[in-house]
Each structure stands twice: as structure tokens, then as C-alpha cells.
PDB file of N, CA and C in Angstrom:
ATOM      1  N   UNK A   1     -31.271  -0.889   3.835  1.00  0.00           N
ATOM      2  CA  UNK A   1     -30.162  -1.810   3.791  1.00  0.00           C
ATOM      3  C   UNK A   1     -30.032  -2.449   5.171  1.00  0.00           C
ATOM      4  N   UNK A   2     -29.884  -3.551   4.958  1.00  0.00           N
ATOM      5  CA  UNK A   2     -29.432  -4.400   6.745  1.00  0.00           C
ATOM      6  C   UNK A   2     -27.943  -4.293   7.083  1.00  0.00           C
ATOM      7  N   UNK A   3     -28.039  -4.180   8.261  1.00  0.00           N
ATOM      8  CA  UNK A   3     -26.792  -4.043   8.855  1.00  0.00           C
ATOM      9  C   UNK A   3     -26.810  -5.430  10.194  1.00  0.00           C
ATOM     10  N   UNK A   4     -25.978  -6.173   9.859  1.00  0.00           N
ATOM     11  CA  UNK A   4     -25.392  -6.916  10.739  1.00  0.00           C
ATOM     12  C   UNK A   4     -24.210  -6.293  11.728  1.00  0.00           C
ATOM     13  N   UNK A   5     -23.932  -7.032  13.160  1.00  0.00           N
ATOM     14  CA  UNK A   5     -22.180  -7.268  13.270  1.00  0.00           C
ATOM     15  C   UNK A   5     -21.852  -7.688  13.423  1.00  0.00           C
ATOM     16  N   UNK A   6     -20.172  -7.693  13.326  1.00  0.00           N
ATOM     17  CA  UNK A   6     -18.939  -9.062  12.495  1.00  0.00           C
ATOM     18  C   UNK A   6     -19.479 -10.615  13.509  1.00  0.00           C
ATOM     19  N   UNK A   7     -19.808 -10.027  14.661  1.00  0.00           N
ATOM     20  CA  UNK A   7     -20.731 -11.024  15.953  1.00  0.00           C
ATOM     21  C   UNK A   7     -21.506 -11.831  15.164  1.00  0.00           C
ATOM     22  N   UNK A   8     -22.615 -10.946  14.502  1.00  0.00           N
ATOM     23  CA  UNK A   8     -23.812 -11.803  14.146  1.00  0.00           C
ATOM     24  C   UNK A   8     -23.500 -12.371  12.844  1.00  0.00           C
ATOM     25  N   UNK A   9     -22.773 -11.860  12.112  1.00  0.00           N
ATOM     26  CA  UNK A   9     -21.911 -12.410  10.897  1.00  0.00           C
ATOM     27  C   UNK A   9     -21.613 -13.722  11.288  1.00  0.00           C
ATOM     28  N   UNK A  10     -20.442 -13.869  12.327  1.00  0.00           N
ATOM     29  CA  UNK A  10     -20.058 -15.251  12.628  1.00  0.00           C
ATOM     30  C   UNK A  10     -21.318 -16.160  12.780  1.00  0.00           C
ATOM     31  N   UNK A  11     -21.943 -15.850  13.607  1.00  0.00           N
ATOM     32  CA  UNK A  11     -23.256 -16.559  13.978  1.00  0.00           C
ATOM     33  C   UNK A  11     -24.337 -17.137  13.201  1.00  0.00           C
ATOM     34  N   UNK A  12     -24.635 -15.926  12.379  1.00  0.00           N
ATOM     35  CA  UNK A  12     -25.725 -16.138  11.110  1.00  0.00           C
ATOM     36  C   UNK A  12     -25.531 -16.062   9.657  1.00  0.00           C
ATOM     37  N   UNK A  13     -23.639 -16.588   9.664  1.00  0.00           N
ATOM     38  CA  UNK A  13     -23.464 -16.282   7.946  1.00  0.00           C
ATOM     39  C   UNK A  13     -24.106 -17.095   6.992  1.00  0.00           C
ATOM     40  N   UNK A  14     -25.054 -17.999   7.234  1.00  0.00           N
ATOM     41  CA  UNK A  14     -26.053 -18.395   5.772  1.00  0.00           C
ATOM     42  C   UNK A  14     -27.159 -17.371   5.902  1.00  0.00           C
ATOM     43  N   UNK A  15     -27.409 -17.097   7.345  1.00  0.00           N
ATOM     44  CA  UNK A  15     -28.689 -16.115   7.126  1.00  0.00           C
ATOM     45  C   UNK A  15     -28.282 -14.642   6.315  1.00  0.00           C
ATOM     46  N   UNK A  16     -27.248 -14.336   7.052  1.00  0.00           N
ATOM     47  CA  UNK A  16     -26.492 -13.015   6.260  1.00  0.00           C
ATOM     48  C   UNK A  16     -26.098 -13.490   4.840  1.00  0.00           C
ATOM     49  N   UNK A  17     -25.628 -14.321   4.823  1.00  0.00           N
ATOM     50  CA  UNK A  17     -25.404 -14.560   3.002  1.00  0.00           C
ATOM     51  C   UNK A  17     -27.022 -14.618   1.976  1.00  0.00           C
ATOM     52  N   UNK A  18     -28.156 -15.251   2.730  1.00  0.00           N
ATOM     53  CA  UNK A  18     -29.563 -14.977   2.029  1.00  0.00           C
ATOM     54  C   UNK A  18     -30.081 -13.507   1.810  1.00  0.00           C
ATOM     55  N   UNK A  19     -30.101 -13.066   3.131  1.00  0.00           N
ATOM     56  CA  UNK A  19     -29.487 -11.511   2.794  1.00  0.00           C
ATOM     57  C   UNK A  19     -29.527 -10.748   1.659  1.00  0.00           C
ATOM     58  N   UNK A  20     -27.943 -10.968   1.450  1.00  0.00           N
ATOM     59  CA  UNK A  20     -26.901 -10.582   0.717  1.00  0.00           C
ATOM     60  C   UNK A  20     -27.924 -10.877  -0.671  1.00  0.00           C
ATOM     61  N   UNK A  21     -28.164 -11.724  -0.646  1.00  0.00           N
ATOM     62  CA  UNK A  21     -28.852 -11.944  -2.296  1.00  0.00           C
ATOM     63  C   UNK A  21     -29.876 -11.209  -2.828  1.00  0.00           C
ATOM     64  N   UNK A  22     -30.394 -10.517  -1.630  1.00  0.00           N
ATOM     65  CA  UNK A  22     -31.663  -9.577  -1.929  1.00  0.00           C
ATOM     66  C   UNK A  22     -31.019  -7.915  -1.846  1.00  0.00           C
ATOM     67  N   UNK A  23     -30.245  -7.775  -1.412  1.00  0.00           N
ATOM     68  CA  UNK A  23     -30.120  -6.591  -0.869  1.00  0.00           C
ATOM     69  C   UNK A  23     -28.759  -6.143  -0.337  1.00  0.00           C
ATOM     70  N   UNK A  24     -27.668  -5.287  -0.412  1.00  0.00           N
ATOM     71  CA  UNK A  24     -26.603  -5.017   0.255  1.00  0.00           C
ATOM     72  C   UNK A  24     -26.584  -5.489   1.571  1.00  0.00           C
ATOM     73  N   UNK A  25     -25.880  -6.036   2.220  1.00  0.00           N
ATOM     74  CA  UNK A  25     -25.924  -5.936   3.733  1.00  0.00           C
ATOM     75  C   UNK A  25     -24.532  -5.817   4.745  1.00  0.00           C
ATOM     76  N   UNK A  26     -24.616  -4.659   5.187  1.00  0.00           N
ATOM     77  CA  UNK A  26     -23.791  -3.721   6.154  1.00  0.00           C
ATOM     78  C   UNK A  26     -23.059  -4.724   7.135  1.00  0.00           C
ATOM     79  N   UNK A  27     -21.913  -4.792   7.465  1.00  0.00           N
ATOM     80  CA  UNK A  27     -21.263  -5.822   8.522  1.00  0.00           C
ATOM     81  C   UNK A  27     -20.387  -4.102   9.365  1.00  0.00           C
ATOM     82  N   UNK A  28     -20.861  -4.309  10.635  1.00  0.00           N
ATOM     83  CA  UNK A  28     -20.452  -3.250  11.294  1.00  0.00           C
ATOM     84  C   UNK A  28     -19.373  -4.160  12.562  1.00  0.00           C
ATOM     85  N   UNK A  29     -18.349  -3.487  13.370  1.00  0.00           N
ATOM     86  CA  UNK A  29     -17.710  -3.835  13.917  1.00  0.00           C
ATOM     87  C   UNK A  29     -17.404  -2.562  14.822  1.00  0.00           C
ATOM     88  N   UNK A  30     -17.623  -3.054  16.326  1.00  0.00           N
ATOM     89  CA  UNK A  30     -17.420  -2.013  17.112  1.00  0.00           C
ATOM     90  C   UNK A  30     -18.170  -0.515  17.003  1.00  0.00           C
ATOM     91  N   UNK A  31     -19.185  -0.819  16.388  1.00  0.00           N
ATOM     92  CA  UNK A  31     -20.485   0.513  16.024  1.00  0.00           C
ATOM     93  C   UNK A  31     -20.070   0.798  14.559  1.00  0.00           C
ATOM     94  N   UNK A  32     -19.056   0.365  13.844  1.00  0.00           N
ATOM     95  CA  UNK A  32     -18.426   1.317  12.933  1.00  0.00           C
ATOM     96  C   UNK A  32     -18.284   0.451  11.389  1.00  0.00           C
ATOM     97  N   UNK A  33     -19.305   0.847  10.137  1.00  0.00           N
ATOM     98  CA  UNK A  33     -19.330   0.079   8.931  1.00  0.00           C
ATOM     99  C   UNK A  33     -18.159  -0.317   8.692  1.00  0.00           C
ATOM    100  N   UNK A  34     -17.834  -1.897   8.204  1.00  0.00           N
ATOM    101  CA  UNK A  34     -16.106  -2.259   7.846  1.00  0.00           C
ATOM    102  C   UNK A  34     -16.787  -2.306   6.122  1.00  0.00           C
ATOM    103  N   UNK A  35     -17.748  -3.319   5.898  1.00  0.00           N
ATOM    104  CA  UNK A  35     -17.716  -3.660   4.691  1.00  0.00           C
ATOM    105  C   UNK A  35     -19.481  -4.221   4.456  1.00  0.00           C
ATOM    106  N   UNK A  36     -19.632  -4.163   2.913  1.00  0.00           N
ATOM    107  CA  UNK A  36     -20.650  -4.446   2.520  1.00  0.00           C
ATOM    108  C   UNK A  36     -20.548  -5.301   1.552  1.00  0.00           C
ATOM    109  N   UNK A  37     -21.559  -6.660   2.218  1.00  0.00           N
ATOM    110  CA  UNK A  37     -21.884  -7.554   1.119  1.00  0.00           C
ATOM    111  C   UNK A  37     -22.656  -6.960  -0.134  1.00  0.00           C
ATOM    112  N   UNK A  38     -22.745  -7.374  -1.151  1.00  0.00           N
ATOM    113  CA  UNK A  38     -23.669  -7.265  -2.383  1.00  0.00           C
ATOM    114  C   UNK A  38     -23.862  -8.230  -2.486  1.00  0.00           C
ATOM    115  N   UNK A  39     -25.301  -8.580  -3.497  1.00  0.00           N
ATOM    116  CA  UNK A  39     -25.458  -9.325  -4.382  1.00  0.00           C
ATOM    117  C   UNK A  39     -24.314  -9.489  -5.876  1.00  0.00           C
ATOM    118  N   UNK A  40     -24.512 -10.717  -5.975  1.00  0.00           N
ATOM    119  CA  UNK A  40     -22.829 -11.219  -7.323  1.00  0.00           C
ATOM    120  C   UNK A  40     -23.797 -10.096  -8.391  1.00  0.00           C
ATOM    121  N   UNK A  41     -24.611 -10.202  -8.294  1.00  0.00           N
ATOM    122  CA  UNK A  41     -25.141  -9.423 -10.087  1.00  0.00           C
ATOM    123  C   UNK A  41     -24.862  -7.935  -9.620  1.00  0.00           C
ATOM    124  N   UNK A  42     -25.110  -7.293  -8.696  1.00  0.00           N
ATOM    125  CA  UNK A  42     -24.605  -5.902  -8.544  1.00  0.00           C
ATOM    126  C   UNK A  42     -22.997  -5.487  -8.139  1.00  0.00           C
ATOM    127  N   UNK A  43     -22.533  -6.655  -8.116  1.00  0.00           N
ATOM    128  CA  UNK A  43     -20.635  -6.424  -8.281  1.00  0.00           C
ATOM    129  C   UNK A  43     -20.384  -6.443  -9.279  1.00  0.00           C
ATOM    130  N   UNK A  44     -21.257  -7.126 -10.315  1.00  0.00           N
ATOM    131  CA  UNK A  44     -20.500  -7.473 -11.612  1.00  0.00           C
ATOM    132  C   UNK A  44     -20.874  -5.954 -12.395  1.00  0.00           C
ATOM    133  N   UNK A  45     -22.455  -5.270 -12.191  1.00  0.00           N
ATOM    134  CA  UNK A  45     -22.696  -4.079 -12.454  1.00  0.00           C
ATOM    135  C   UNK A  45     -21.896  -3.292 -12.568  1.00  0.00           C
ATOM    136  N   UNK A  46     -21.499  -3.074 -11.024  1.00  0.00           N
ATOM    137  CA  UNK A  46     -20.565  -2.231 -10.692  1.00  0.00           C
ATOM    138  C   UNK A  46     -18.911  -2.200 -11.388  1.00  0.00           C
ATOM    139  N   UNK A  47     -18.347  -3.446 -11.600  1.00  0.00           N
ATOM    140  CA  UNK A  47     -17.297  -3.606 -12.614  1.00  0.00           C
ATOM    141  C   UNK A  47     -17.619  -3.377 -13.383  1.00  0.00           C
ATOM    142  N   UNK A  48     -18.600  -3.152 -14.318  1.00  0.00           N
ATOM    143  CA  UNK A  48     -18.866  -3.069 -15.885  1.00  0.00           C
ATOM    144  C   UNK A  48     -18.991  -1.713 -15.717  1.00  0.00           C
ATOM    145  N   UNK A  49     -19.925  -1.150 -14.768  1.00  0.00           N
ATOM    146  CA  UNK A  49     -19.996   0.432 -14.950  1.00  0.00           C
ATOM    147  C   UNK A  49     -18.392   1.099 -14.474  1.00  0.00           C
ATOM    148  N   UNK A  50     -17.361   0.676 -13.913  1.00  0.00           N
ATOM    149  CA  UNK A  50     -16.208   1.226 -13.327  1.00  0.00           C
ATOM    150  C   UNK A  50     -15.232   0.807 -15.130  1.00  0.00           C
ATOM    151  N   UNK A  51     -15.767   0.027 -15.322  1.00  0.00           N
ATOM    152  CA  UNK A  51     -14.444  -0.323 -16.848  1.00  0.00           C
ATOM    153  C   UNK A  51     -15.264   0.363 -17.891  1.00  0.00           C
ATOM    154  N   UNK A  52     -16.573   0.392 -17.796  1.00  0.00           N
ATOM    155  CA  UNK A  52     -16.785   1.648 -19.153  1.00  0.00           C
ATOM    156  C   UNK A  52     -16.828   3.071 -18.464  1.00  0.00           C
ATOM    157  N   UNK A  53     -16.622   3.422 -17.898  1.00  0.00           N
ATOM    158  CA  UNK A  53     -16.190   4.591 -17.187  1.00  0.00           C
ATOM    159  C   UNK A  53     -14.636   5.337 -17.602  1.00  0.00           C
ATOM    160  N   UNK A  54     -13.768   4.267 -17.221  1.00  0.00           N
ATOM    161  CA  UNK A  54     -12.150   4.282 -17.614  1.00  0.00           C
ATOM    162  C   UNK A  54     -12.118   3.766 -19.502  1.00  0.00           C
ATOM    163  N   UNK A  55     -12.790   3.210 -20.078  1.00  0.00           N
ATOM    164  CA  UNK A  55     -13.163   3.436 -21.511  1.00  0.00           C
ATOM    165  C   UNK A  55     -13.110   4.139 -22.102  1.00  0.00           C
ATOM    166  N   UNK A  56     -14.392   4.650 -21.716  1.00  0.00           N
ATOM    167  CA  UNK A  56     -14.797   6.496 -22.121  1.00  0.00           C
ATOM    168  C   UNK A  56     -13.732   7.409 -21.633  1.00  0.00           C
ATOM    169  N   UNK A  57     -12.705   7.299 -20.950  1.00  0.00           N
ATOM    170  CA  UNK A  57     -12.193   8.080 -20.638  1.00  0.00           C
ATOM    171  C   UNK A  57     -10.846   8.140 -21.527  1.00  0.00           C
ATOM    172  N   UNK A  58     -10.476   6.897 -21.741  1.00  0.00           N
ATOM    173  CA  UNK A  58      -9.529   6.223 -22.625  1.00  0.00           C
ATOM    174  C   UNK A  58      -9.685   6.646 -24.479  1.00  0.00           C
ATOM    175  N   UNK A  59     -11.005   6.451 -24.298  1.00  0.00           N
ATOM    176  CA  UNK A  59     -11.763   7.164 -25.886  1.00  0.00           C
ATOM    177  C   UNK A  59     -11.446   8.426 -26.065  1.00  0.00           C
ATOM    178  N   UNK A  60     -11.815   9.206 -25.082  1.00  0.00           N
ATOM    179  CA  UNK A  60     -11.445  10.563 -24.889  1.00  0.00           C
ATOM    180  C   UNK A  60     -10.619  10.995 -24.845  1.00  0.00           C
ATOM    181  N   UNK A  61      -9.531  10.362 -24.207  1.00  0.00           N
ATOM    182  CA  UNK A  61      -7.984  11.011 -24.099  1.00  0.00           C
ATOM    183  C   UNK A  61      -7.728  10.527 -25.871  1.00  0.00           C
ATOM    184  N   UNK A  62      -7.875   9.958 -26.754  1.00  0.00           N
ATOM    185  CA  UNK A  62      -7.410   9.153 -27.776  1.00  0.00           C
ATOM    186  C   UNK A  62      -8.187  10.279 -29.033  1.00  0.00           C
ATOM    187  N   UNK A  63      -9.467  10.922 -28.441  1.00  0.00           N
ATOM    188  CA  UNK A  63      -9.556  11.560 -29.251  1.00  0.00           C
ATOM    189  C   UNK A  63      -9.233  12.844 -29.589  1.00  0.00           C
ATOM    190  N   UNK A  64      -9.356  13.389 -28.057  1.00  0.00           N
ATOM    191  CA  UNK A  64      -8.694  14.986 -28.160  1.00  0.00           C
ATOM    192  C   UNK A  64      -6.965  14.844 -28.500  1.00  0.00           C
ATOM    193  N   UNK A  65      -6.284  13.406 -28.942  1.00  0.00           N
ATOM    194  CA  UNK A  65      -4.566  13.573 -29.033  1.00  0.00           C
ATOM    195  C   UNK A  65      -4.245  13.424 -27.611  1.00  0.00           C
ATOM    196  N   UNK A  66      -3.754  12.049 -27.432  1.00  0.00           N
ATOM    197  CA  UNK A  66      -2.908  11.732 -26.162  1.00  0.00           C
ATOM    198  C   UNK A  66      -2.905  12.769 -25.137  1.00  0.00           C
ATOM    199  N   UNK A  67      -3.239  12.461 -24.033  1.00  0.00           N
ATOM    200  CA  UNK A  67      -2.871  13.363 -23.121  1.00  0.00           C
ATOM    201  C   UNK A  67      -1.743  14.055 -22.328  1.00  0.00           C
ATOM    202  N   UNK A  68      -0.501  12.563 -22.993  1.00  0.00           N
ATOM    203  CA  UNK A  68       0.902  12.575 -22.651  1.00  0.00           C
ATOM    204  C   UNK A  68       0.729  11.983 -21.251  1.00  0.00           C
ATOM    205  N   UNK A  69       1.934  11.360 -21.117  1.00  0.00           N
ATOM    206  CA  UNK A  69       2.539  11.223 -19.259  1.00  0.00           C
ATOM    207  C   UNK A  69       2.306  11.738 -18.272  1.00  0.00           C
ATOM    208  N   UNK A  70       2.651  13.455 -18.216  1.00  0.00           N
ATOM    209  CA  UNK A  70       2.998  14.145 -17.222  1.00  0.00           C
ATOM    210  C   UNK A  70       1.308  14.029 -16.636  1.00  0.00           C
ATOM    211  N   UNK A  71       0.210  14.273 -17.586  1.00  0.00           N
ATOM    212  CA  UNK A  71      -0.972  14.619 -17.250  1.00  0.00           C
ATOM    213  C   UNK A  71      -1.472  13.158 -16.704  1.00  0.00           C
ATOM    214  N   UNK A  72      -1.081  12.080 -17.325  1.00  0.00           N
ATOM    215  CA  UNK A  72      -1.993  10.918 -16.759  1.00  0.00           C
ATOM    216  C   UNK A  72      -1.296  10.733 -15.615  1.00  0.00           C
ATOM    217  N   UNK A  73       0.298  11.071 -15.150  1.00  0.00           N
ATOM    218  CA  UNK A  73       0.640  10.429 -13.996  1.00  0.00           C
ATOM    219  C   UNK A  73      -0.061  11.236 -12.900  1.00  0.00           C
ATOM    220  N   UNK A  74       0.333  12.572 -13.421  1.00  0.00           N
ATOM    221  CA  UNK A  74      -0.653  13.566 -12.609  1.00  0.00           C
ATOM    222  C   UNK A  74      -2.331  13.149 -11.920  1.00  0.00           C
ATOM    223  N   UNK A  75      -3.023  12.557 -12.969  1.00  0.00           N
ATOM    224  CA  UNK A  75      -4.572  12.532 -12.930  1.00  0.00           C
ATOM    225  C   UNK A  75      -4.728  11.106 -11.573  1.00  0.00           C
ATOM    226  N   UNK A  76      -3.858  10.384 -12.261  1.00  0.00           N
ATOM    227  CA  UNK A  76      -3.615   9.086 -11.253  1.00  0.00           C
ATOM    228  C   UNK A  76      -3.415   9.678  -9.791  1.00  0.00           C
ATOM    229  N   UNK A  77      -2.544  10.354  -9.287  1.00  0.00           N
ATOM    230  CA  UNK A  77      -1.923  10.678  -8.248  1.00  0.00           C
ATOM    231  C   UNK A  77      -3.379  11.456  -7.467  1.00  0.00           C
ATOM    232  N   UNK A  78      -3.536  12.230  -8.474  1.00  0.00           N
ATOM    233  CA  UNK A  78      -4.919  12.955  -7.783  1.00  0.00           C
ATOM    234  C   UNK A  78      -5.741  11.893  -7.134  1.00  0.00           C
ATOM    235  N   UNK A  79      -6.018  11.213  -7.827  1.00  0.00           N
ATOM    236  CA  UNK A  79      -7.056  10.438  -7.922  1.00  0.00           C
ATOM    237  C   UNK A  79      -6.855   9.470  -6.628  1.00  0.00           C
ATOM    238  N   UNK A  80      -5.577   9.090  -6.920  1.00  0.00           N
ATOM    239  CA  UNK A  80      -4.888   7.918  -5.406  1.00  0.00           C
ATOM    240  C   UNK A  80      -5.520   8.412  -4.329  1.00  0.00           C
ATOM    241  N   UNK A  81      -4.583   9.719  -4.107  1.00  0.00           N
ATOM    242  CA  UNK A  81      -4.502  10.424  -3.162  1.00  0.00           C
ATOM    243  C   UNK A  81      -6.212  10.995  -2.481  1.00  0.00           C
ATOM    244  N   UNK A  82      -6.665  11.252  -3.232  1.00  0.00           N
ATOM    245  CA  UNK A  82      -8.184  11.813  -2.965  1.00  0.00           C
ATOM    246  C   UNK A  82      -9.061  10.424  -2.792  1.00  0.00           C
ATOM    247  N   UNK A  83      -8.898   9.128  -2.821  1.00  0.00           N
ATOM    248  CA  UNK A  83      -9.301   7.722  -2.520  1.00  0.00           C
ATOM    249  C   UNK A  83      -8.531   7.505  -1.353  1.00  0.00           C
ATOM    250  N   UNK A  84      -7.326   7.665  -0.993  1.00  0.00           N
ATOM    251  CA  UNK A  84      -6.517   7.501   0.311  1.00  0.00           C
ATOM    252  C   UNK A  84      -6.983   8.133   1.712  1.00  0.00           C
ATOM    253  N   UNK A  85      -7.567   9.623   1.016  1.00  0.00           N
ATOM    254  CA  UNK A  85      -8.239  10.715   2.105  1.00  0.00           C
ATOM    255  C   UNK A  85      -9.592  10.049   2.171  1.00  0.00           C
ATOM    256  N   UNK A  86     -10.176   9.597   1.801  1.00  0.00           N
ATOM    257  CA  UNK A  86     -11.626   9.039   1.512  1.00  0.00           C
ATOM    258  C   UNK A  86     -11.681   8.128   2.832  1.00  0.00           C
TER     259      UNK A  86
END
């Protein structure tokens, strides 16, 4: 994967955006990864695999009988919270 920084970003964003079309590419700032370009077809991947993910999960709660409130607010919170620590 290439790694640019936010420097060479400013400098070379068509070159970094050609990049981007082949391959993820790393934008670092102050030594330290902020964010990664993708290619548009591997974001859209990635949304399709993140919404049939929460699907299947949706299927599942629907088939074993609702999971009720207490458990989904619960599962959410986990979930926040353990993405917040991340």
C-alpha cells in the first residue's frame, strides 16, 4: 500500500488520486496514519459487505424471535463503545 503525507497530498493530489485508483493509499500526518484513500469500487464493496452483514444479523434476530430492546440497546452500546476504544 502507498503511503503519502498530508504535505505530499497537497502537492501531488492528481498523482495521489491515480494512486488511489489502483490501490489504497495511506495519507500520514506528522509520522502518524489519519486516513485512507480507496478505490470508489472497493468503498462500495465495503458498504455492501457492512449492510449484508447487519442483514444477516437482522434475519437472525427475526428468526430466533425478536431479540427485544434491552438486548439490542445493549449490543449497540457494546459495540459504540468498543469502536470509541478502537
Amino acid at each position: 500500500m502507498k503511503t503519502v503525507t498530508a504535505t505530499e497530498l497537497k502537492t501531488k493530489t492528481g498523482e495521489t488520486l491515480d494512486a488511489a485508483q489502483k490501490e489504497p493509499v495511506t495519507i500520514e500526518k506528522n509520522g502518524r496514519p489519519i486516513a485512507v484513500i480507496v478505490p470508489q469500487a472497493d468503498y462500495e464493496r465495503l458498504i455492501r459487505m457492512e449492510n449484508d452483514y447487519w442483514l444477516t444479523r437482522v434475519e437472525s434476530a427475526e428468526k430466533s424471535g425478536y431479540i427485544g430492546t434491552e438486548s439490542t440497546t445493549n449490543f449497540f452500546r457494546e459495540t459504540l463503545k468498543g469502536n470509541a476504544e478502537a
